[in-house]
PDB file of N, CA and C in Angstrom:
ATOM      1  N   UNK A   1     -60.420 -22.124  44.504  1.00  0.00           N
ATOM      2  CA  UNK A   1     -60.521 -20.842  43.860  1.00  0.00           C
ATOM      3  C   UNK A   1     -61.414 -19.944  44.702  1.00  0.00           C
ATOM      4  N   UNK A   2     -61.243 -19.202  45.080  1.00  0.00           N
ATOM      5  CA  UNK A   2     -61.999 -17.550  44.918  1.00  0.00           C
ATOM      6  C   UNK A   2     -62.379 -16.637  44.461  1.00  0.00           C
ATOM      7  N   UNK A   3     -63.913 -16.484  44.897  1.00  0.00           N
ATOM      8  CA  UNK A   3     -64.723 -15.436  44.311  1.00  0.00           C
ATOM      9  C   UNK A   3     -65.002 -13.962  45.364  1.00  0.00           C
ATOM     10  N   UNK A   4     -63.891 -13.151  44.877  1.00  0.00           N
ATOM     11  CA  UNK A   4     -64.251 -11.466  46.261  1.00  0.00           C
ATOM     12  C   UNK A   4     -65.109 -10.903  45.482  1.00  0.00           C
ATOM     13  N   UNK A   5     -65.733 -10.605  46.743  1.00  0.00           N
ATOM     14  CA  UNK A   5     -67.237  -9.926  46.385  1.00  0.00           C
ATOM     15  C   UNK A   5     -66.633  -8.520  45.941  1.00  0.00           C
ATOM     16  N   UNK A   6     -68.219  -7.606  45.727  1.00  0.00           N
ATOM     17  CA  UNK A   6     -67.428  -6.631  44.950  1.00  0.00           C
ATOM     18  C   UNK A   6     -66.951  -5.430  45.916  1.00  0.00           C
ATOM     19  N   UNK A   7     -67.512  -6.004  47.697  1.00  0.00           N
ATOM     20  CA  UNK A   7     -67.359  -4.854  48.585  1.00  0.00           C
ATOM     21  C   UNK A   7     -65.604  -5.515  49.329  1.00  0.00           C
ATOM     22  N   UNK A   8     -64.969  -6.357  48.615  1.00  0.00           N
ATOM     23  CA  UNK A   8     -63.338  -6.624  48.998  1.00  0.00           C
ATOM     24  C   UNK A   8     -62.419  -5.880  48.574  1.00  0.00           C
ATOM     25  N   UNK A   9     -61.671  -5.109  49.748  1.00  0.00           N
ATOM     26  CA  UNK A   9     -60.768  -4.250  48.993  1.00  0.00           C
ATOM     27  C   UNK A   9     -59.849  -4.752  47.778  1.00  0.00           C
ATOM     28  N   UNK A  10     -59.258  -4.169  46.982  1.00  0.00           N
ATOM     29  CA  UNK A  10     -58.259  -4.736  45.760  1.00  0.00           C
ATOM     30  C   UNK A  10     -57.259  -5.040  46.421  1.00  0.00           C
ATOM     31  N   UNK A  11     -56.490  -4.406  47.485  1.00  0.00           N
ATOM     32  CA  UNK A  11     -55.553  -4.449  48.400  1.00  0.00           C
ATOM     33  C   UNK A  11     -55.486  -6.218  48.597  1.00  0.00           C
ATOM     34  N   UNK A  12     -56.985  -6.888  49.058  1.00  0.00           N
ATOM     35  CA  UNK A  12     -56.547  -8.152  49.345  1.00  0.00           C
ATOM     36  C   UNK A  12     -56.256  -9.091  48.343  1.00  0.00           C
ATOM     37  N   UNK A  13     -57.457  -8.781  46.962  1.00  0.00           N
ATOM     38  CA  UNK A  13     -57.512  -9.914  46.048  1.00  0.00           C
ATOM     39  C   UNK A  13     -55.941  -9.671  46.049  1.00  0.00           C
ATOM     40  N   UNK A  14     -55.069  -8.402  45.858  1.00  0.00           N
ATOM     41  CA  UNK A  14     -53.853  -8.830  45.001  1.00  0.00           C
ATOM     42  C   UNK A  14     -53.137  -9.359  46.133  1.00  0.00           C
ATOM     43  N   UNK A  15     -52.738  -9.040  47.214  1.00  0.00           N
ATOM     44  CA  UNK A  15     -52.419  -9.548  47.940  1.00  0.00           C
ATOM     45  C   UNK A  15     -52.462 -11.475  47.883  1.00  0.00           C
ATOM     46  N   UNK A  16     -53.594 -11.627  48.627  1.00  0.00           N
ATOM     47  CA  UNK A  16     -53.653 -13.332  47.537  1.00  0.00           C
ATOM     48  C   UNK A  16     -53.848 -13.972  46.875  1.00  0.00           C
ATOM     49  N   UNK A  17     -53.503 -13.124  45.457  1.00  0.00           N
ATOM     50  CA  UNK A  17     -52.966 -13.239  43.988  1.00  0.00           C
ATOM     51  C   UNK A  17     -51.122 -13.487  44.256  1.00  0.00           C
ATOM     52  N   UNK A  18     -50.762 -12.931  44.769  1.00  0.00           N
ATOM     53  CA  UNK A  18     -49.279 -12.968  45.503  1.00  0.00           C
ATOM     54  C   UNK A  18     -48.967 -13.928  45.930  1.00  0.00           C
ATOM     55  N   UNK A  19     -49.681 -14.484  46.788  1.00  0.00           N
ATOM     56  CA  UNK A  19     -49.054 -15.909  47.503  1.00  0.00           C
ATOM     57  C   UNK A  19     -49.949 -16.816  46.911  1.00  0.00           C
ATOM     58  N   UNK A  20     -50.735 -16.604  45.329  1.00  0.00           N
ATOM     59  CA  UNK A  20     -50.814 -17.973  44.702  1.00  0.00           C
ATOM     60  C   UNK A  20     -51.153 -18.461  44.551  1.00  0.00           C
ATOM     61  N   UNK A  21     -52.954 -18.149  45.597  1.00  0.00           N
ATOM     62  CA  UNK A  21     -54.084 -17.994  45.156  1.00  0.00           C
ATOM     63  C   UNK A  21     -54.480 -17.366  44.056  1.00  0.00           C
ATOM     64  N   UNK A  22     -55.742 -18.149  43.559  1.00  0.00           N
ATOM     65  CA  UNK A  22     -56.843 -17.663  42.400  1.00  0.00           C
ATOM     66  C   UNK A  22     -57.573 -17.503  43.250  1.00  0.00           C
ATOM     67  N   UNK A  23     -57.927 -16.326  41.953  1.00  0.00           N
ATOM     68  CA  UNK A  23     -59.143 -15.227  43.042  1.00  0.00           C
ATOM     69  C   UNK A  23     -59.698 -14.458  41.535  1.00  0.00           C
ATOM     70  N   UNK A  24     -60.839 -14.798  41.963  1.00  0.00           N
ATOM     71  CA  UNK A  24     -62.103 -14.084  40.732  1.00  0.00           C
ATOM     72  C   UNK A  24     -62.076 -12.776  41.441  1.00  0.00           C
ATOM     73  N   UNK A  25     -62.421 -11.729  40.497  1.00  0.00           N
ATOM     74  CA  UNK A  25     -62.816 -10.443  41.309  1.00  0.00           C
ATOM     75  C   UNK A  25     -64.582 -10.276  40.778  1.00  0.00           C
ATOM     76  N   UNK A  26     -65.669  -9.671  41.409  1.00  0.00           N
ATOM     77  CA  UNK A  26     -66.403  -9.459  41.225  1.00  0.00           C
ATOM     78  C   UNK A  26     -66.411  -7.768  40.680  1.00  0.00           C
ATOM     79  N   UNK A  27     -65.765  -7.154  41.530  1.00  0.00           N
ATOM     80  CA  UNK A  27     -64.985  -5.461  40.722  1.00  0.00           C
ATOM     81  C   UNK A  27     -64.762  -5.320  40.084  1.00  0.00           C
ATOM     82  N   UNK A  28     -64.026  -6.550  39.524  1.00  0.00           N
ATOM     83  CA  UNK A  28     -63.163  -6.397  38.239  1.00  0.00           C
ATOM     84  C   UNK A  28     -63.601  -7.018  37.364  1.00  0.00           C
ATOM     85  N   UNK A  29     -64.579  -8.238  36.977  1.00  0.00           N
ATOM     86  CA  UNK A  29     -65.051  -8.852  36.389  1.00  0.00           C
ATOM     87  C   UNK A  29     -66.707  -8.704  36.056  1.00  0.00           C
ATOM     88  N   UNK A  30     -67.777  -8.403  37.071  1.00  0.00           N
ATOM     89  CA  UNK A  30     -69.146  -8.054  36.716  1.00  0.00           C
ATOM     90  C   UNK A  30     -69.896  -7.081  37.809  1.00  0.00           C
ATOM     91  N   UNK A  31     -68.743  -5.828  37.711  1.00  0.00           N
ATOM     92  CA  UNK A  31     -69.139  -5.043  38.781  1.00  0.00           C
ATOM     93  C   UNK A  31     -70.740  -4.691  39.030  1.00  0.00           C
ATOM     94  N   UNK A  32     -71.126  -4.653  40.125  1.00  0.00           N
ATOM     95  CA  UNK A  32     -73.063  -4.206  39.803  1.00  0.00           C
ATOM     96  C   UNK A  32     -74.136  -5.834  40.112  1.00  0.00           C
ATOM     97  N   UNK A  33     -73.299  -6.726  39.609  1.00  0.00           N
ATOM     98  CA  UNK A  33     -74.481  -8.016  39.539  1.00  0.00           C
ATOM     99  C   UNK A  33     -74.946  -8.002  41.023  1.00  0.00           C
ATOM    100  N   UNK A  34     -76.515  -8.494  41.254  1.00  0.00           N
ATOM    101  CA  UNK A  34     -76.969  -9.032  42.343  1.00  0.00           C
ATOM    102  C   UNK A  34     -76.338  -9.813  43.071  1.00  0.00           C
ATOM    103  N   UNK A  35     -76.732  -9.875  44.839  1.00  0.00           N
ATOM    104  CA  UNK A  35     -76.139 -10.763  45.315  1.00  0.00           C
ATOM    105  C   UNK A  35     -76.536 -12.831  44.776  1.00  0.00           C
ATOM    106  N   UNK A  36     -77.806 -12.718  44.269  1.00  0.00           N
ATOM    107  CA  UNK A  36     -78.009 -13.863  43.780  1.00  0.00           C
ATOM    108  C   UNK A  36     -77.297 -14.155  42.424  1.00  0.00           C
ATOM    109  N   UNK A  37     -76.586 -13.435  41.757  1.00  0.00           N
ATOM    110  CA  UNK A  37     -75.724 -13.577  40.761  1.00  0.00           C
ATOM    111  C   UNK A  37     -74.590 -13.850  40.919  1.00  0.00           C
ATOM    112  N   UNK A  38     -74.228 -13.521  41.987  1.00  0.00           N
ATOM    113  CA  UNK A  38     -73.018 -13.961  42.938  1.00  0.00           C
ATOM    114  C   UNK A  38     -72.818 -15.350  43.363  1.00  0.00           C
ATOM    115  N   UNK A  39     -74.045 -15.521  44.263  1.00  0.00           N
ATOM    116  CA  UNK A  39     -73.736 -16.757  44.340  1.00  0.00           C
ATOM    117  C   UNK A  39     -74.287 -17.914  43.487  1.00  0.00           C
ATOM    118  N   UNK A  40     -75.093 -17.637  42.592  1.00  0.00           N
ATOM    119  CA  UNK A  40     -74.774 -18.695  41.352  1.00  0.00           C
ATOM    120  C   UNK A  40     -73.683 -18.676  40.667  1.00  0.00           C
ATOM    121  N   UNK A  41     -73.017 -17.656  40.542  1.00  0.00           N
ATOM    122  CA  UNK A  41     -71.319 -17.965  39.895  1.00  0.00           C
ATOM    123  C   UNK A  41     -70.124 -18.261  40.653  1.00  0.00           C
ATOM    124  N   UNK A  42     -70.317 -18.312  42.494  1.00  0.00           N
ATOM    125  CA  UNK A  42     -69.585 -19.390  42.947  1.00  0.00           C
ATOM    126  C   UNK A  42     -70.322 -20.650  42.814  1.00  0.00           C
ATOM    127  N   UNK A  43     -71.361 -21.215  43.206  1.00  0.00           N
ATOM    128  CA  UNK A  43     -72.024 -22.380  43.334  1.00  0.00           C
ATOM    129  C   UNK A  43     -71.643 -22.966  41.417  1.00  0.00           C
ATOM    130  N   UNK A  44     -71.956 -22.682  40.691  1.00  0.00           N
ATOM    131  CA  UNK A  44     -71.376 -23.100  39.016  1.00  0.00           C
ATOM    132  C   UNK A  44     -69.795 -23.238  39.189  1.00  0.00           C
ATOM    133  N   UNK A  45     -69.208 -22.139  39.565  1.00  0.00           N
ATOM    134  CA  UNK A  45     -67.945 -22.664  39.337  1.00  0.00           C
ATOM    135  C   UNK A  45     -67.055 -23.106  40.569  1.00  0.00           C
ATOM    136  N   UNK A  46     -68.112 -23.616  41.756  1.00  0.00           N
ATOM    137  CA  UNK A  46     -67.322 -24.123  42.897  1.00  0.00           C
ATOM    138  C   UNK A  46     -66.424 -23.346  43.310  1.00  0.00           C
ATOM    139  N   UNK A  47     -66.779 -21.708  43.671  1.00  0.00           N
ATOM    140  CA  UNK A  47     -65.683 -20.675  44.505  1.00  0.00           C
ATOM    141  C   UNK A  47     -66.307 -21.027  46.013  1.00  0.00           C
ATOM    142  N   UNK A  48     -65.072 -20.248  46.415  1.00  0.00           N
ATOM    143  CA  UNK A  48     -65.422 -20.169  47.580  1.00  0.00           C
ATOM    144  C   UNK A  48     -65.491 -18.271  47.489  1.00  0.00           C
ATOM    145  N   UNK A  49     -66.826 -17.937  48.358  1.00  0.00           N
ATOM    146  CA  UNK A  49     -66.962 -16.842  48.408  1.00  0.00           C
ATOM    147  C   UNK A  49     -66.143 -15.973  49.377  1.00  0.00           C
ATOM    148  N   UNK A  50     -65.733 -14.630  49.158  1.00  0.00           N
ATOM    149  CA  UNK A  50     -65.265 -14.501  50.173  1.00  0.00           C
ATOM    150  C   UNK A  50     -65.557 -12.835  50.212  1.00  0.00           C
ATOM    151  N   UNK A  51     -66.163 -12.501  51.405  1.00  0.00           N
ATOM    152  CA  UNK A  51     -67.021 -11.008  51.738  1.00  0.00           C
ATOM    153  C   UNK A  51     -66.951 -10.744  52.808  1.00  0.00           C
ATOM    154  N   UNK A  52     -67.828  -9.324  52.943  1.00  0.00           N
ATOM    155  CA  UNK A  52     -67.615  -8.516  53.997  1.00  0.00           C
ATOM    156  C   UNK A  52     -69.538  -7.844  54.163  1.00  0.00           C
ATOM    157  N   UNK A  53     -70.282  -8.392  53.616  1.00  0.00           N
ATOM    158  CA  UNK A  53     -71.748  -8.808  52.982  1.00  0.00           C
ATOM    159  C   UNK A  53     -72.247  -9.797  54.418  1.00  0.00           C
ATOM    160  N   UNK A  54     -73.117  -9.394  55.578  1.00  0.00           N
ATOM    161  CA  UNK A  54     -73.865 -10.012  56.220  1.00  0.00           C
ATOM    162  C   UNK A  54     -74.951 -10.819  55.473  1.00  0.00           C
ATOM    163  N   UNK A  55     -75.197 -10.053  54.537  1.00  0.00           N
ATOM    164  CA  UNK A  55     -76.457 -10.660  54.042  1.00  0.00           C
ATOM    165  C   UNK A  55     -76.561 -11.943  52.951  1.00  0.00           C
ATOM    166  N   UNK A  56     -75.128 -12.413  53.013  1.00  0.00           N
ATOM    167  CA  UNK A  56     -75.079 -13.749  52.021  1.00  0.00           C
ATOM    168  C   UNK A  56     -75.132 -14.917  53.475  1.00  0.00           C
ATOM    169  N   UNK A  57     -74.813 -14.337  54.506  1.00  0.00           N
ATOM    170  CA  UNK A  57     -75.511 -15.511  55.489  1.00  0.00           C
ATOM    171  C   UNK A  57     -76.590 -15.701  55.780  1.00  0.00           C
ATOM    172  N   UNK A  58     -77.444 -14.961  55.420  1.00  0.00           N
ATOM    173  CA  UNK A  58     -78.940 -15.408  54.995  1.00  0.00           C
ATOM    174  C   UNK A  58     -79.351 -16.126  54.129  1.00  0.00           C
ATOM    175  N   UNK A  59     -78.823 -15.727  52.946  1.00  0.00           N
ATOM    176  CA  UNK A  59     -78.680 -17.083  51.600  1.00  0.00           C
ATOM    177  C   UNK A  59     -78.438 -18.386  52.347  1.00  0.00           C
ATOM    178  N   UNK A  60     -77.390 -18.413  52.969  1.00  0.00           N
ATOM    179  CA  UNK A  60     -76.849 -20.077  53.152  1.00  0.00           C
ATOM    180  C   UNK A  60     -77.877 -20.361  54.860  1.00  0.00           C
ATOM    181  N   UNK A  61     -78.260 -19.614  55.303  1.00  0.00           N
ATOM    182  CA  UNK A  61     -79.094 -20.053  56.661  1.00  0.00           C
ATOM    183  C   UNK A  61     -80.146 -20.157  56.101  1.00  0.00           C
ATOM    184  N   UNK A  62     -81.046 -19.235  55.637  1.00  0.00           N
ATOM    185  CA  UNK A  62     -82.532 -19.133  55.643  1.00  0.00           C
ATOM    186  C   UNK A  62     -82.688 -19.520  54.641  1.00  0.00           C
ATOM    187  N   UNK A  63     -82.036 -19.186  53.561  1.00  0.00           N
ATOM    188  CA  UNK A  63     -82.724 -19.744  51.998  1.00  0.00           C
ATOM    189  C   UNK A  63     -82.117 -21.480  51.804  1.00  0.00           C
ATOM    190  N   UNK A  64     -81.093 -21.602  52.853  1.00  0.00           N
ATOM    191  CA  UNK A  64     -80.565 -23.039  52.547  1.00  0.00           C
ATOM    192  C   UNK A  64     -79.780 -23.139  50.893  1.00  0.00           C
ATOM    193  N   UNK A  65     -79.004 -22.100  50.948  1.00  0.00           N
ATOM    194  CA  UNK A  65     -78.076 -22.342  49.539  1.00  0.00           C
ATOM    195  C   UNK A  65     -76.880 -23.383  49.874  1.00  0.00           C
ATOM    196  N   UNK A  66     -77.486 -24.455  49.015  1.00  0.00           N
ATOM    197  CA  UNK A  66     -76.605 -25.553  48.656  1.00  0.00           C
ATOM    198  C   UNK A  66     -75.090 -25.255  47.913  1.00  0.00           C
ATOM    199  N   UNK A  67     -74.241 -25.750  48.310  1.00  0.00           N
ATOM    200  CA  UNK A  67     -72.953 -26.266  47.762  1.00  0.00           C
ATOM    201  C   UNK A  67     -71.900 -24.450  47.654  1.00  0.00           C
ATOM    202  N   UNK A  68     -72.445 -23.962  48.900  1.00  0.00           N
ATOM    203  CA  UNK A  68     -72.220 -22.683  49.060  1.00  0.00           C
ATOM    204  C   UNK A  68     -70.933 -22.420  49.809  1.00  0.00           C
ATOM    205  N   UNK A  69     -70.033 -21.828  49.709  1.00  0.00           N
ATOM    206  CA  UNK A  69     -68.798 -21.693  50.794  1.00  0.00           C
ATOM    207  C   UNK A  69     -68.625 -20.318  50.941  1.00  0.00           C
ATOM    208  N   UNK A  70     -69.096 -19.565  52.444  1.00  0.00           N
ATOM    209  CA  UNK A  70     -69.038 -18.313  52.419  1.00  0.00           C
ATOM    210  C   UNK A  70     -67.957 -18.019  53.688  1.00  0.00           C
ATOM    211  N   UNK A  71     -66.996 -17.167  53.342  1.00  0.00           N
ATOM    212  CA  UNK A  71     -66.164 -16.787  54.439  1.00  0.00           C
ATOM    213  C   UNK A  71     -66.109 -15.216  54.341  1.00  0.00           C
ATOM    214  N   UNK A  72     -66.591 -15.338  55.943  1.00  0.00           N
ATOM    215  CA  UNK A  72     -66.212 -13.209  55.953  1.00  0.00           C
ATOM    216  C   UNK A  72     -65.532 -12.776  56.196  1.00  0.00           C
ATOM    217  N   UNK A  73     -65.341 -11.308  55.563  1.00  0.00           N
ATOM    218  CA  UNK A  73     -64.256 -10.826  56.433  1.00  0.00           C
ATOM    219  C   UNK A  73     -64.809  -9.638  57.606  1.00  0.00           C
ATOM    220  N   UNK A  74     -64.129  -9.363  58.658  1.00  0.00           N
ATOM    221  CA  UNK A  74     -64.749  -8.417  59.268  1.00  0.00           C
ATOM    222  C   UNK A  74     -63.371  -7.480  59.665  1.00  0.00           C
ATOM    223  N   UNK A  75     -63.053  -6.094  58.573  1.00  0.00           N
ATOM    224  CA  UNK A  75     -61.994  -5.459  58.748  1.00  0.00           C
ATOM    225  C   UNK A  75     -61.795  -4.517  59.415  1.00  0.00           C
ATOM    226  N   UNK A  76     -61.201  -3.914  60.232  1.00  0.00           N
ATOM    227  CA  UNK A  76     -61.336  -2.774  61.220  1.00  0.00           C
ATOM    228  C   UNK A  76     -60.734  -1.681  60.555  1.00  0.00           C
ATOM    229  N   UNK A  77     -61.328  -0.971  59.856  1.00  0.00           N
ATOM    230  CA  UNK A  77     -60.774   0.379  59.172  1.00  0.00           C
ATOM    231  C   UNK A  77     -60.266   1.728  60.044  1.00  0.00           C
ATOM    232  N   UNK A  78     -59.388   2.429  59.288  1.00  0.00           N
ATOM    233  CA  UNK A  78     -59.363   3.879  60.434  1.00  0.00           C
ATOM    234  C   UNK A  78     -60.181   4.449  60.567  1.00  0.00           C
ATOM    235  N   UNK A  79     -60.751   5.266  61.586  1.00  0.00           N
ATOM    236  CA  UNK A  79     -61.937   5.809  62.112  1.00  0.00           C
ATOM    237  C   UNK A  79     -61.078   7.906  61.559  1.00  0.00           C
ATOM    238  N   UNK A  80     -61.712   8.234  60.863  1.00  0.00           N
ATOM    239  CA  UNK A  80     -61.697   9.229  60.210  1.00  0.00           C
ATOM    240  C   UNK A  80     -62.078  10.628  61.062  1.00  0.00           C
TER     241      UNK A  80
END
């Protein structure tokens, strides 16, 4: 299962909601919570996180967050 943070476009959760994946939304479900609220509600319900948030690799490096699964994304947007 998956947990998108709340800075993941909607574009993706539905996207892999489509092919069939579960996917928690943080947008859609507790828009606003801390990043430490975050990852106690993947670590409780065993998500795997999935962001665009440098700063949850500090959680799992420096603070040593246990039983943590963080994958980023790094998206190249149009330049405006």
């Amino acid at each position: 299962m998956i947990l998108a943070d709340e800075n993941i476009p909607f574009e993706i959760t539905k996207s892999l909601r489509g092919e069939g994946f579960e996917v928690t939304s943080i947008y859609e479900a507790a828009r606003g919570i801390s990043d430490e609220q975050v990852i106690e509600m993947a670590v409780k319900y065993d998500f795997i996180l999935l962001t665009e948030d440098k700063d949850f690799g500090e959680w799992v490096f420096a603070h040593h967050a246990k039983g943590l699964s963080v994958h980023f994304l790094r998206l190249s947007r149009p330049r405006k």
